[in-house]
Protein backbone atom coordinates (compact mmCIF):
# COMPACT_ATOMS: atom_id res chain seq x y z
CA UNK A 1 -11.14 -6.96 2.13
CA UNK A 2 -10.56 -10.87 0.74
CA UNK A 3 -6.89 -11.61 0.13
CA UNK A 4 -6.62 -12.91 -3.66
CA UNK A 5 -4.08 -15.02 -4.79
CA UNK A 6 -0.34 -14.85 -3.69
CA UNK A 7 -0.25 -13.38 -0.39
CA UNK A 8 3.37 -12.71 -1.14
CA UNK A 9 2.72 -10.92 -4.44
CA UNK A 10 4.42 -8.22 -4.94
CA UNK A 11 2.19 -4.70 -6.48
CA UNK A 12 3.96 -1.24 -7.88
CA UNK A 13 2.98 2.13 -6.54
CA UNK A 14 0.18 2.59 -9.31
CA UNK A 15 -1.58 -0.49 -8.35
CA UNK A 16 -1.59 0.65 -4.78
CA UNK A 17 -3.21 3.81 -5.70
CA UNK A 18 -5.61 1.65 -7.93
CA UNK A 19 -6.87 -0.24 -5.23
CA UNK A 20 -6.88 2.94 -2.59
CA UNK A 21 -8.39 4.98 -5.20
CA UNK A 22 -6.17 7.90 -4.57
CA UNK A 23 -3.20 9.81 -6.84
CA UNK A 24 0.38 9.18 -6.33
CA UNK A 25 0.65 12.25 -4.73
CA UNK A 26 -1.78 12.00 -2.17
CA UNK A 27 -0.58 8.36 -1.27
CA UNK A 28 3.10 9.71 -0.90
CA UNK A 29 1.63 11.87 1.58
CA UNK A 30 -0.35 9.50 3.42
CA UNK A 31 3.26 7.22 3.37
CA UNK A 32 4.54 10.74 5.41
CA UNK A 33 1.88 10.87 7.80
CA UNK A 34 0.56 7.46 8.51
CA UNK A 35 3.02 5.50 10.47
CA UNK A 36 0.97 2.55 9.80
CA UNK A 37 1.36 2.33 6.11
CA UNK A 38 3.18 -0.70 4.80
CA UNK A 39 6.65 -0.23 4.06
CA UNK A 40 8.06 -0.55 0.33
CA UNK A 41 10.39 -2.54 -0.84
CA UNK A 42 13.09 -1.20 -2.90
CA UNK A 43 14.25 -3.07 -6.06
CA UNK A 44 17.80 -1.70 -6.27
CA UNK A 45 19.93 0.66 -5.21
CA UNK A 46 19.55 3.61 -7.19
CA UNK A 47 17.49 6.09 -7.41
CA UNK A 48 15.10 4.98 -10.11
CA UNK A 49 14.98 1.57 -8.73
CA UNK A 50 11.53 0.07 -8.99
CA UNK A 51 9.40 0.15 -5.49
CA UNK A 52 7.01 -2.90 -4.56
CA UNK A 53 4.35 -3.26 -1.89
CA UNK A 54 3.19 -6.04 -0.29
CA UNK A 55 -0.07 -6.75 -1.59
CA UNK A 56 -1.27 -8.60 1.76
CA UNK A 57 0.06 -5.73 3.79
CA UNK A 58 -2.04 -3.15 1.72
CA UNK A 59 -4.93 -4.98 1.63
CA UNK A 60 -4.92 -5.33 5.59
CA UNK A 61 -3.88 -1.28 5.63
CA UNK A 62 -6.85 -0.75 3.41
CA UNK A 63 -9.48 -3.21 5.96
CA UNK A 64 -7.58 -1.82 9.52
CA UNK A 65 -9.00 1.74 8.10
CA UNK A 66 -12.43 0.57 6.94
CA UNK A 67 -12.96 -1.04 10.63
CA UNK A 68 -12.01 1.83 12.53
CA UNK A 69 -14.34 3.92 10.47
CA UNK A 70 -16.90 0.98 11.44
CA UNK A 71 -16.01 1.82 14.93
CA UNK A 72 -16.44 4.99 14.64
C-alpha cells in the first residue's frame, strides 16, 4: 500500500474502517484480537474524547496482512 501525504497524519475510526473496508464493529473486534493492530491515540481524557490512528501505522497493518496472505 503507497503512503500518501503526511506520514504523521492523524485519521478517525471511520476513516480506518473506510480504508479496511469493514464496520466499526467488526474493527473493534479485530482491535480485541489482533495484537498487532496499531494503537489509538486518545484526544482527551474523557470518555467521549475523540480517538486518532496513525495513518502510516494502518496503512503498514493493512500491507503486513496483504503479504502474509501473499505468503500464504
Amino acid at each position: 500500500m503507497k503512503q500518501q501525504g503526511n506520514p504523521h497524519a492523524l485519521i478517525k475510526i471511520g476513516r480506518v474502517c473506510e480504508l479496511i473496508g469493514i464496520s466499526r464493529t467488526t474493527l473493534h473486534r479485530i482491535r480485541e484480537k489482533d495484537t498487532t493492530f496499531p494503537v489509538p491515540k486518545k484526544d482527551g481524557d474523557s470518555r467521549q474524547a475523540p480517538v486518532y490512528f496513525l495513518q502510516s501505522e494502518v496503512e503498514c497493518w493493512i500491507q503486513t496482512k496483504m503479504d502474509s496472505r501473499s505468503a500464504a
